[in-house]
C-alpha atoms as a PDB file:
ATOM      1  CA  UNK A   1     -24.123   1.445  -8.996  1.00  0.00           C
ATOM      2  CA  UNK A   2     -21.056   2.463  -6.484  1.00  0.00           C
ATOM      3  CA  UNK A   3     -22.085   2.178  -3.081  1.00  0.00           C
ATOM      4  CA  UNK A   4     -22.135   5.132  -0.991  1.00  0.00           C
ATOM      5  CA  UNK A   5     -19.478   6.340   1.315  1.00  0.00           C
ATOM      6  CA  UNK A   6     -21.395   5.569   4.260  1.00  0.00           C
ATOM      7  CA  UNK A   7     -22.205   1.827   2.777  1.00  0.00           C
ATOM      8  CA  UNK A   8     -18.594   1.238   1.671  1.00  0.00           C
ATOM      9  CA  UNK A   9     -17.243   2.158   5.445  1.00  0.00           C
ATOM     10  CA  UNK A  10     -20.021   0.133   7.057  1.00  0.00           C
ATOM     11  CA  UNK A  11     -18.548  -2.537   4.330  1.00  0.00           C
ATOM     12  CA  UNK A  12     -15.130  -1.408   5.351  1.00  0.00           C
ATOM     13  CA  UNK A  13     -15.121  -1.631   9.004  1.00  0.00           C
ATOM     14  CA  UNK A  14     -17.452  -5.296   9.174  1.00  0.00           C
ATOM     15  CA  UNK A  15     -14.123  -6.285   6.776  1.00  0.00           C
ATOM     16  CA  UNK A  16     -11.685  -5.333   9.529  1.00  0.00           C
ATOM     17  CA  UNK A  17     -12.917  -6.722  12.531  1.00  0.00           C
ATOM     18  CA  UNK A  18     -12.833 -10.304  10.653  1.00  0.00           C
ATOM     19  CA  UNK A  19      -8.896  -9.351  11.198  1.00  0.00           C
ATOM     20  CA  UNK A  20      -9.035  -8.241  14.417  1.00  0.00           C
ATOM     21  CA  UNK A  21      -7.942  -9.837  17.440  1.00  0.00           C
ATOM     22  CA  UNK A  22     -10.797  -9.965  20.295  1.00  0.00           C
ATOM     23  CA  UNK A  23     -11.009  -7.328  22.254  1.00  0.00           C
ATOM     24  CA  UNK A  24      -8.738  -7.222  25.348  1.00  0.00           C
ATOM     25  CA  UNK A  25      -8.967  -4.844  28.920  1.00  0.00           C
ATOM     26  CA  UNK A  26      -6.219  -2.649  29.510  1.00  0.00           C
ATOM     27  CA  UNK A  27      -5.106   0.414  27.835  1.00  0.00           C
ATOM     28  CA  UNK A  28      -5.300  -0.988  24.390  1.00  0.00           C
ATOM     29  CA  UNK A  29      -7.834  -0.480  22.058  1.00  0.00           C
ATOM     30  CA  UNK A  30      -9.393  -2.629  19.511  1.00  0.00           C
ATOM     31  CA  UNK A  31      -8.989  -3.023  16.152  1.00  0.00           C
ATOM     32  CA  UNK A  32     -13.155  -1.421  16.126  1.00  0.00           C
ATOM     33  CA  UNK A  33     -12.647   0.972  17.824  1.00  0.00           C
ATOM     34  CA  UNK A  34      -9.302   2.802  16.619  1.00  0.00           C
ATOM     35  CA  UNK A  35     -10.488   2.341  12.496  1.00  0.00           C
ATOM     36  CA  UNK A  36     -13.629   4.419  13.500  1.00  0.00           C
ATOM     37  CA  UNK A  37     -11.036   7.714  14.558  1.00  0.00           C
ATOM     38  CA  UNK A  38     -10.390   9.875  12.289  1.00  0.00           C
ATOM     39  CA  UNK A  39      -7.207  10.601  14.455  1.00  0.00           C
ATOM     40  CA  UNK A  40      -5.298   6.933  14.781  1.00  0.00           C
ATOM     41  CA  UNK A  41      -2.859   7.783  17.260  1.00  0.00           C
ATOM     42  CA  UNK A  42       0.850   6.598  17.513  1.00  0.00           C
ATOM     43  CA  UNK A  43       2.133   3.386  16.044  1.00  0.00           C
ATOM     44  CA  UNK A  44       1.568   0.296  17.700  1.00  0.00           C
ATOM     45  CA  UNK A  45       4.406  -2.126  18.582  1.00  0.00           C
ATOM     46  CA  UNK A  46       3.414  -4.376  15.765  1.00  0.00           C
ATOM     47  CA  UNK A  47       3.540  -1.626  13.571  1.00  0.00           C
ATOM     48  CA  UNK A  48       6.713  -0.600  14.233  1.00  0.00           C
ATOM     49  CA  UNK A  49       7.835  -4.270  13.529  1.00  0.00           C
ATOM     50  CA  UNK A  50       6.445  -4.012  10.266  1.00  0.00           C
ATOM     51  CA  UNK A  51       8.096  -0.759   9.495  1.00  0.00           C
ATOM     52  CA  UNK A  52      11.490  -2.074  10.442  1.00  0.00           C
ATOM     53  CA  UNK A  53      11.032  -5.125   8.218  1.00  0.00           C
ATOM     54  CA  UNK A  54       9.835  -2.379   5.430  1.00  0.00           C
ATOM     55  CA  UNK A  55      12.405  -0.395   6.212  1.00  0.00           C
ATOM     56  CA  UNK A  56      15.573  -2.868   6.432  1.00  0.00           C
ATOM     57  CA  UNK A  57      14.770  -3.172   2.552  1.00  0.00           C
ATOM     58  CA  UNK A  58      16.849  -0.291   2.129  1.00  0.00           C
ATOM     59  CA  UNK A  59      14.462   1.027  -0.966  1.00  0.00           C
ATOM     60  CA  UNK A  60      16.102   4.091  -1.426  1.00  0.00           C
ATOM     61  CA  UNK A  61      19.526   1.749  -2.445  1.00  0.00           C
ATOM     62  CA  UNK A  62      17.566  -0.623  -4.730  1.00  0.00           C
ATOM     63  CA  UNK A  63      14.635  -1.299  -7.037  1.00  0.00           C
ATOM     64  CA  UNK A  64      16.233   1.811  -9.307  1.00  0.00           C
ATOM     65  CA  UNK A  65      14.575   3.044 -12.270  1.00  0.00           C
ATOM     66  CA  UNK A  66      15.605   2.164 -15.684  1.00  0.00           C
ATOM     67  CA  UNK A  67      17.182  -1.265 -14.816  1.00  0.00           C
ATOM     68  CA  UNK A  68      16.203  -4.484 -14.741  1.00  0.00           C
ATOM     69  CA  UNK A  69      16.225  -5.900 -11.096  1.00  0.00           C
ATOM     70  CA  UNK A  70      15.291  -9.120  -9.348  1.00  0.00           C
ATOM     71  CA  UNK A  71      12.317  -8.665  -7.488  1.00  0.00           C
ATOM     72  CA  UNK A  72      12.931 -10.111  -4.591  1.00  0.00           C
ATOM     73  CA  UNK A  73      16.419  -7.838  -3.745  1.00  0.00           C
ATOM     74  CA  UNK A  74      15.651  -5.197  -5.912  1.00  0.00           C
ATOM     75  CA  UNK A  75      19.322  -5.670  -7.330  1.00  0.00           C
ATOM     76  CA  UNK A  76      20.292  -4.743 -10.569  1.00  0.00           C
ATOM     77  CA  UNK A  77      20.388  -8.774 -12.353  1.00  0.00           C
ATOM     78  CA  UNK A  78      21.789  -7.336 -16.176  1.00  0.00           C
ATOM     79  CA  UNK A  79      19.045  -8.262 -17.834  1.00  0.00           C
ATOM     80  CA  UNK A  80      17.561  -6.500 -20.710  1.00  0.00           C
ATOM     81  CA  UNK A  81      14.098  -4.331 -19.935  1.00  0.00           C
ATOM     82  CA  UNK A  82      11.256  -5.074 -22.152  1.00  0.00           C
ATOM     83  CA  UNK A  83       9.083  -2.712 -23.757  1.00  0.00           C
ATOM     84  CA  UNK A  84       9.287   1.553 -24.060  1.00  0.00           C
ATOM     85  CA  UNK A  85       9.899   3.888 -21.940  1.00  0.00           C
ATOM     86  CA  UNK A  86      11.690   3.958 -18.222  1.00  0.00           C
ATOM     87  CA  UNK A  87      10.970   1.173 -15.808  1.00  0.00           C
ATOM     88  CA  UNK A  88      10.231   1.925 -12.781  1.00  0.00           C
ATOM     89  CA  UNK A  89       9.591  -1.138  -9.816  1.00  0.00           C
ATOM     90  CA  UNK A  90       7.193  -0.091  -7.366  1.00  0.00           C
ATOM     91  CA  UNK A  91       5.172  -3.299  -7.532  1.00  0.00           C
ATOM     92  CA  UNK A  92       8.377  -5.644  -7.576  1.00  0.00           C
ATOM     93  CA  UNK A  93       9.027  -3.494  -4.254  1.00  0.00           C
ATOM     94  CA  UNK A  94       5.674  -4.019  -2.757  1.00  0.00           C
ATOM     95  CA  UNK A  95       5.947  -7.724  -3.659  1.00  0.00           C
ATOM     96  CA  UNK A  96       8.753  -8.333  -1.929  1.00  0.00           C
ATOM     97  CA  UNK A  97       7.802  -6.256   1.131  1.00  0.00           C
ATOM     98  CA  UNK A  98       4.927  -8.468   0.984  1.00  0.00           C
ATOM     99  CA  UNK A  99       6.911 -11.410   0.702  1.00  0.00           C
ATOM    100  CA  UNK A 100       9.207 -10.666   3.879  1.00  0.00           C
ATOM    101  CA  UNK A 101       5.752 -10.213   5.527  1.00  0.00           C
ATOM    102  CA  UNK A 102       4.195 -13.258   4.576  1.00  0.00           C
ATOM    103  CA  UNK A 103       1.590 -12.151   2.846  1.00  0.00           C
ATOM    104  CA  UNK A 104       0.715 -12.573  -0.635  1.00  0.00           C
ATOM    105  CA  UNK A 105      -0.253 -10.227  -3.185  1.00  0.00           C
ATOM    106  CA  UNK A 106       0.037 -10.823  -7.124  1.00  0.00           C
ATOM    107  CA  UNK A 107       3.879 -10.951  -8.008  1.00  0.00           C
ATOM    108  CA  UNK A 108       6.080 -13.101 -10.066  1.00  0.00           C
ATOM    109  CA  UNK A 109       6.464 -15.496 -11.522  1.00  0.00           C
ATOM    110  CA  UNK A 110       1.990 -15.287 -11.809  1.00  0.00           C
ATOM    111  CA  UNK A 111       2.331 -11.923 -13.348  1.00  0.00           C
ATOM    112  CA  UNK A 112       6.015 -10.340 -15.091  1.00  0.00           C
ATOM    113  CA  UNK A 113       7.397  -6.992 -13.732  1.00  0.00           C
ATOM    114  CA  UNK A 114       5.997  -4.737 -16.584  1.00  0.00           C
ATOM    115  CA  UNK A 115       2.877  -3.190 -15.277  1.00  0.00           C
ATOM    116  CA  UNK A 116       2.449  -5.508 -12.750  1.00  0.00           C
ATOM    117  CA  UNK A 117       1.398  -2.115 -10.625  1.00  0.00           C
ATOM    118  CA  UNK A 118      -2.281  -2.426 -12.880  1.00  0.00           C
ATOM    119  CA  UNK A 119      -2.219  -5.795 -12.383  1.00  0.00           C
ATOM    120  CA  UNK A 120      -1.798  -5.951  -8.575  1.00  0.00           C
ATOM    121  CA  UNK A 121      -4.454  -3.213  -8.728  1.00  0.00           C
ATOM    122  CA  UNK A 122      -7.318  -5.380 -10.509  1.00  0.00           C
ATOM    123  CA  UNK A 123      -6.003  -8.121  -8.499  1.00  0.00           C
ATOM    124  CA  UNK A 124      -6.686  -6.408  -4.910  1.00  0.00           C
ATOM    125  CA  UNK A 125     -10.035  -5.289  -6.150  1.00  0.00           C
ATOM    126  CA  UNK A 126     -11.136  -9.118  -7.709  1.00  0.00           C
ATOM    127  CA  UNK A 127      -9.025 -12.279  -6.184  1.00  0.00           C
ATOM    128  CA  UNK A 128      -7.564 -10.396  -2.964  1.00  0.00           C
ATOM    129  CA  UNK A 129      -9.992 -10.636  -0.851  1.00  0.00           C
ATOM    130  CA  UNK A 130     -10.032 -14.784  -0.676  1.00  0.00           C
ATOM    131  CA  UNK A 131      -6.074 -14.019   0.390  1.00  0.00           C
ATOM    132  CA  UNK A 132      -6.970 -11.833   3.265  1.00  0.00           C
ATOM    133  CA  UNK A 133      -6.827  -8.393   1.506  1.00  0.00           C
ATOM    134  CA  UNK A 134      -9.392  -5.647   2.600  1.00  0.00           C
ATOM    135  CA  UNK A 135     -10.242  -2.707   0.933  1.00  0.00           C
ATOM    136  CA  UNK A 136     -10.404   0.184   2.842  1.00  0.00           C
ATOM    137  CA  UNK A 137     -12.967   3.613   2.048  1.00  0.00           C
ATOM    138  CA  UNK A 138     -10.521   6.036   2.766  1.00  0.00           C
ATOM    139  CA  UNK A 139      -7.117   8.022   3.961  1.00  0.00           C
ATOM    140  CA  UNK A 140      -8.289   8.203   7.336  1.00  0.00           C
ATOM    141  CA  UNK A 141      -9.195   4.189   7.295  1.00  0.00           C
ATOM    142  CA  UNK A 142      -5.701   3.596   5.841  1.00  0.00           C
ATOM    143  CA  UNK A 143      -3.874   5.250   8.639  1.00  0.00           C
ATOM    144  CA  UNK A 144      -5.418   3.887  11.246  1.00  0.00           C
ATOM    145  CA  UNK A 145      -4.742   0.063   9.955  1.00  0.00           C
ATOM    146  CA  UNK A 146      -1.151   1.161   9.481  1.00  0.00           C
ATOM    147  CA  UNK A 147      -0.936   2.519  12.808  1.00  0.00           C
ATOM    148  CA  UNK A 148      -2.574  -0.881  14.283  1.00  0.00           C
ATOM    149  CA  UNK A 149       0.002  -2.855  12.419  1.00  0.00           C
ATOM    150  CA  UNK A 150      -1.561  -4.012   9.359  1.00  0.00           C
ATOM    151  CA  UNK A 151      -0.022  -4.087   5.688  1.00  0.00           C
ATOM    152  CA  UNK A 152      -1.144  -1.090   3.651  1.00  0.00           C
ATOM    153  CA  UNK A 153      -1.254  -0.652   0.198  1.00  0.00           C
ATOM    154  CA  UNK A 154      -1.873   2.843  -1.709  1.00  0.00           C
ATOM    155  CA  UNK A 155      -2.876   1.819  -5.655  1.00  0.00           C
ATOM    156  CA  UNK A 156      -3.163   3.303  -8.299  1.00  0.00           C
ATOM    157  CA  UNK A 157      -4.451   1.864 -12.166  1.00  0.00           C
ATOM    158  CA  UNK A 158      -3.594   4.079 -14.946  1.00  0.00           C
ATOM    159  CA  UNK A 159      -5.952   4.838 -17.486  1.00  0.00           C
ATOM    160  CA  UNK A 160      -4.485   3.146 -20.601  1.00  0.00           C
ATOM    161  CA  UNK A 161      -3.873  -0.324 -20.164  1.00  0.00           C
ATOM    162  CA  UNK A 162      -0.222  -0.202 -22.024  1.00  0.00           C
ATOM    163  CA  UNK A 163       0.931   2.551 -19.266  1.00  0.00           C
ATOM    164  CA  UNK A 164       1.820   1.872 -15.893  1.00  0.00           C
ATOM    165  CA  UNK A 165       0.193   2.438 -12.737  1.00  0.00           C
ATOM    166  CA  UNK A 166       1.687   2.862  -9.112  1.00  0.00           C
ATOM    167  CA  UNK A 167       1.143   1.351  -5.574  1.00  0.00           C
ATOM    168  CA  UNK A 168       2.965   1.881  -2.421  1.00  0.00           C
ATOM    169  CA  UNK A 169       3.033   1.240   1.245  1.00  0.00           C
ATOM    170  CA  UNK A 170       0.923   3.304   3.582  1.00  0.00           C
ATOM    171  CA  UNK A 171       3.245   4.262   7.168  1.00  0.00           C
ATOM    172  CA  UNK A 172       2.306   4.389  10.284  1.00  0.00           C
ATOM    173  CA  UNK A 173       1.770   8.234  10.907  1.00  0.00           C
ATOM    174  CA  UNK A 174      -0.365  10.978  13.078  1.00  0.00           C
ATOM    175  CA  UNK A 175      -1.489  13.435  10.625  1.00  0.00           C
ATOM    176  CA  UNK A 176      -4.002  15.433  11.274  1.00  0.00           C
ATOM    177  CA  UNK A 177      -7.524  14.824   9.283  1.00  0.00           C
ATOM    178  CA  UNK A 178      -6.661  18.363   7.116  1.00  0.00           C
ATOM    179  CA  UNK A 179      -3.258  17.028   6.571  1.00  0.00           C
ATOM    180  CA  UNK A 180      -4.175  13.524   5.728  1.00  0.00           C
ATOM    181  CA  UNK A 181      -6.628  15.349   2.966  1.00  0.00           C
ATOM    182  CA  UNK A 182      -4.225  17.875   1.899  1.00  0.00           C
ATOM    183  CA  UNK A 183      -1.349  15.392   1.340  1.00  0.00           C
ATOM    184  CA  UNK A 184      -2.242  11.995   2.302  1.00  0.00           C
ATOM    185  CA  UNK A 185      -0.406   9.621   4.404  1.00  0.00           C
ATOM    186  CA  UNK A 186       3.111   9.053   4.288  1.00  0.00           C
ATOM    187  CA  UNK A 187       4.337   6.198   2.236  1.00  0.00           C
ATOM    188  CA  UNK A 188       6.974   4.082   1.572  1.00  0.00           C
ATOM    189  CA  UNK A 189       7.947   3.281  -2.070  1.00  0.00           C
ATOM    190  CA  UNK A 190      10.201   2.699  -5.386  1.00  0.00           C
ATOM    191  CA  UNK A 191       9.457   4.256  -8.334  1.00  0.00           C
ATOM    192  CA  UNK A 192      10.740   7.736 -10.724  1.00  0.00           C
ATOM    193  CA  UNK A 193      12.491   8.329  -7.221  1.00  0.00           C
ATOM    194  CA  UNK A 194      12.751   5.570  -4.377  1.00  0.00           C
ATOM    195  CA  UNK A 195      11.396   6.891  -0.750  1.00  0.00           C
ATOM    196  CA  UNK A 196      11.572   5.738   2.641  1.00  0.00           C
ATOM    197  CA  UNK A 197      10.069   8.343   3.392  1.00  0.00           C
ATOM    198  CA  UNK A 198       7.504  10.530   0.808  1.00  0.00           C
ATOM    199  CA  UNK A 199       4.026  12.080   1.408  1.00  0.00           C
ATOM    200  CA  UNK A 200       1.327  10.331  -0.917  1.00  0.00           C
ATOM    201  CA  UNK A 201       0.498  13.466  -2.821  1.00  0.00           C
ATOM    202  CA  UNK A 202       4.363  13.814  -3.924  1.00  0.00           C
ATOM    203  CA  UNK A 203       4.874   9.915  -4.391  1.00  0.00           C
ATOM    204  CA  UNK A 204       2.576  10.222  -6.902  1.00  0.00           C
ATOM    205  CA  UNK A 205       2.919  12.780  -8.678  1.00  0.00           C
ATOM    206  CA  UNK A 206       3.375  11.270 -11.986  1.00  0.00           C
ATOM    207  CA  UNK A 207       0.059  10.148 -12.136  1.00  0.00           C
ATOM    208  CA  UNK A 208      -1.512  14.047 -11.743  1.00  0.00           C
ATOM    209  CA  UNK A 209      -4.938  12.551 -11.918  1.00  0.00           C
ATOM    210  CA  UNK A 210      -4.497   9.748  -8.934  1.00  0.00           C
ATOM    211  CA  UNK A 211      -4.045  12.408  -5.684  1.00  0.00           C
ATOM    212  CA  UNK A 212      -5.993  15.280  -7.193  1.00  0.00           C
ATOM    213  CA  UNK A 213      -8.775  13.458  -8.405  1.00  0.00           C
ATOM    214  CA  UNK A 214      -9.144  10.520  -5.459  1.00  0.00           C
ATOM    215  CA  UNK A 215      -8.484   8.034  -7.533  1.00  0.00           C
ATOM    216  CA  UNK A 216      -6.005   6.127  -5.202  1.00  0.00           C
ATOM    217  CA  UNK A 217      -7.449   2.887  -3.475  1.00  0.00           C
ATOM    218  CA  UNK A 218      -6.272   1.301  -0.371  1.00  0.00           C
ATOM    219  CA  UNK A 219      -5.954  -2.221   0.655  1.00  0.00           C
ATOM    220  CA  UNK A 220      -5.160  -3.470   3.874  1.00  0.00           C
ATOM    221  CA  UNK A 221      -4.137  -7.299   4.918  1.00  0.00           C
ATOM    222  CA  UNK A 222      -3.258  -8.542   8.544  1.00  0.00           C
ATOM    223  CA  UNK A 223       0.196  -9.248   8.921  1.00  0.00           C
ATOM    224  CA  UNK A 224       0.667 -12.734  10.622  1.00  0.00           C
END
């Protein structure tokens, strides 16, 4: 049986202190105490390093649909695609991100490019958490570990196992709790159309069942 909401944040927030620094005086807050707000404040100065190393990726300019691309660079490499339909490279983007980060989440050569978004997806869920990765109860949750600094993943597995899914990465942001339900966080990711920039509700909006019917998980990992 699924635990309940109020089980899966206890779950959730016992999770994130095992990431957390100790506690320090001054005007900071810890880790505890910011993922329990609803409201998560601005970005921290490690979260604005991430961001930068996110955003000096340049997604918009690589990972484009319909090609076949290195992972790593997201550049075009001439290769042919394999299987139907367009190919889009959100997960070989989120890989790579990861990568730069050093941290590790299910990319090549362990799994190929084509729906490596599912796999990454079963992945966080199973084997992630003996790599670090966290999964987090909700939009609110997911801010907040952005804002502290932490890598966040959005994911999404489609329901037919020969169709891809999507994942993305969850910015640092100060939406309000309406907004955050309304349209989610921001994000960051490639896919039908590359964003720096995208709210999570538009991002993915070719999977019309993921935003509308909360089936997008979130997975957070410390970022060393």
């Amino acid at each position: 049986m699924p635990a309940s909401p109020a089980l899966r944040t206890a779950l959730c927030l016992t999770a994130v202190l095992t990431l957390a620094p100790p506690a320090q005086a001054g005007p900071h807050t810890s880790h505890f105490s910011t993922s329990v707000q609803p409201m998560a404040g601005a970005a921290s100065l490690k979260a604005r390093s991430v961001m930068a190393v996110i955003d000096s990726l340049d997604v918009e300019h690589h990972w484009p649909a319909g090609v076949h691309v290195n992972w790593q660079t997201g550049d075009p490499d001439d290769r042919p695609e394999s299987g139907e339909g367009k190919h889009t490279h959100c997960s070989a983007f989120v890989a790579a991100a990861a990568k730069q980060l050093g941290v590790y989440i299910l990319r090549p050569p362990e799994h190929g490019q084509v729906l490596l978004a599912n796999a990454q997806y079963n992945w966080l869920s199973g084997d992630g958490a003996q790599q670090g990765w966290i999964e987090l109860p909700d939009a609110a949750a997911a801010q907040a570990s952005a804002n502290r600094g932490l890598l966040v993943l959005a994911a999404y597995k489609s329901h037919k196992s020969d169709k891809p899914g999507h994942i993305a990465i969850v910015r640092p942001g100060t939406k309000s709790p309406d907004r955050l339900q309304a349209e989610g966080p921001d994000i960051t990711q490639a896919g039908e159309t590359n964003y720096r920039v995208v709210d999570e509700r538009t991002g993915f909006q070719g999977h019309p069942h993921a935003f509308a019917d909360n089936e997008i998980l979130y997975f957070a990992h410390d970022v060393p």
